[in-house]
Protein backbone atom coordinates (compact mmCIF):
# COMPACT_ATOMS: atom_id res chain seq x y z
CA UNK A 1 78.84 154.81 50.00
CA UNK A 2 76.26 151.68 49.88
CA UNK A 3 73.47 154.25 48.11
CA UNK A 4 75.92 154.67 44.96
CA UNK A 5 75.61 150.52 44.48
CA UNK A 6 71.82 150.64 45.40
CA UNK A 7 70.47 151.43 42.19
CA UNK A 8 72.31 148.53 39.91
CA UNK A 9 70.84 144.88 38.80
CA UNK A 10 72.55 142.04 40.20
CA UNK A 11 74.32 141.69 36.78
CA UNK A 12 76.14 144.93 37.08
CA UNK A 13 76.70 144.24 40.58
CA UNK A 14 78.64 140.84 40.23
CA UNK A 15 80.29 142.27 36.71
CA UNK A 16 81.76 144.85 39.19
CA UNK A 17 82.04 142.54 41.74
CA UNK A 18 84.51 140.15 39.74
CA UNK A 19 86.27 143.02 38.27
CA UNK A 20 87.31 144.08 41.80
CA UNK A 21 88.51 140.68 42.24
CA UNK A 22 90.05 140.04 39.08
CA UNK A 23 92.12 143.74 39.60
CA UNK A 24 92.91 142.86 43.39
CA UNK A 25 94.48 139.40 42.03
CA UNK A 26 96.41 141.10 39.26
CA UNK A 27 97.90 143.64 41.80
CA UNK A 28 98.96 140.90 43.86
CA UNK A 29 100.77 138.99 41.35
CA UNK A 30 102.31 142.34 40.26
CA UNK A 31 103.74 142.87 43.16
CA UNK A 32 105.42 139.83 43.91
CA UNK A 33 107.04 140.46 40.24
CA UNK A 34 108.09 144.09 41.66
CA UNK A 35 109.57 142.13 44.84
CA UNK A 36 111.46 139.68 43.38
CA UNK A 37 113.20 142.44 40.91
CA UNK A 38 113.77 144.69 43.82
CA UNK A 39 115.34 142.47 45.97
CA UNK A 40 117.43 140.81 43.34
CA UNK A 41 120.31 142.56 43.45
CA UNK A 42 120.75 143.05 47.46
CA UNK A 43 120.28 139.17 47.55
CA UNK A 44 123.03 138.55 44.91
CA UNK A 45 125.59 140.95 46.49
CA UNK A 46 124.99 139.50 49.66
CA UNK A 47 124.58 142.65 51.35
CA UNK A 48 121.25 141.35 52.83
CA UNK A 49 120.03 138.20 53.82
CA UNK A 50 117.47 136.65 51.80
CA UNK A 51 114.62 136.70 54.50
CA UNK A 52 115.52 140.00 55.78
CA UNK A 53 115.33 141.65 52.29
CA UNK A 54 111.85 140.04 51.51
CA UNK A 55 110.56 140.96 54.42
CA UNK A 56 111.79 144.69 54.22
CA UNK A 57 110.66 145.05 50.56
CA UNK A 58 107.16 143.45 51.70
CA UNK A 59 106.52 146.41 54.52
CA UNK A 60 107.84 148.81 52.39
CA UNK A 61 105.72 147.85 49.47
CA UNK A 62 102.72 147.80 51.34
CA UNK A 63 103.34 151.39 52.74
CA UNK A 64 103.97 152.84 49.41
CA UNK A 65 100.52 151.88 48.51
CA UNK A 66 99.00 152.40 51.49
CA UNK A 67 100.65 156.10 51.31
CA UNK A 68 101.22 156.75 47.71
CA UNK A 69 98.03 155.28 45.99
CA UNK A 70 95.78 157.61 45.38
């Protein structure tokens, strides 16, 4: 996997770099959006309680992408 990199100038290599980052941060603020909406309504109806239901939605978002992306 290190060979593909092996051949780029630094330039590429942190433009790449920072991308990664910039995507990984992005994804992470995306998801708390997608949390807070999900949880919403199971908060409001007091079916769950608040820590419970962000902490379910948490474990179950992570295996969703953990399973489900790509």
């Amino acid at each position: 996997m290190l060979n593909l990199f092996s051949g780029l100038d630094l330039y590429t290599e942190l433009v790449l770099f920072l991308a990664l980052i910039f995507v990984l941060f992005y994804e992470a603020i995306n998801g708390f959006h997608d949390t807070a909406n999900a949880v919403a309504t199971v908060i409001y109806t007091r079916a769950m309680r608040p820590n419970l239901a962000v902490i379910m939605a948490a474990i179950f978002n992570f295996f969703g992408v953990l399973l489900g992306g790509g």
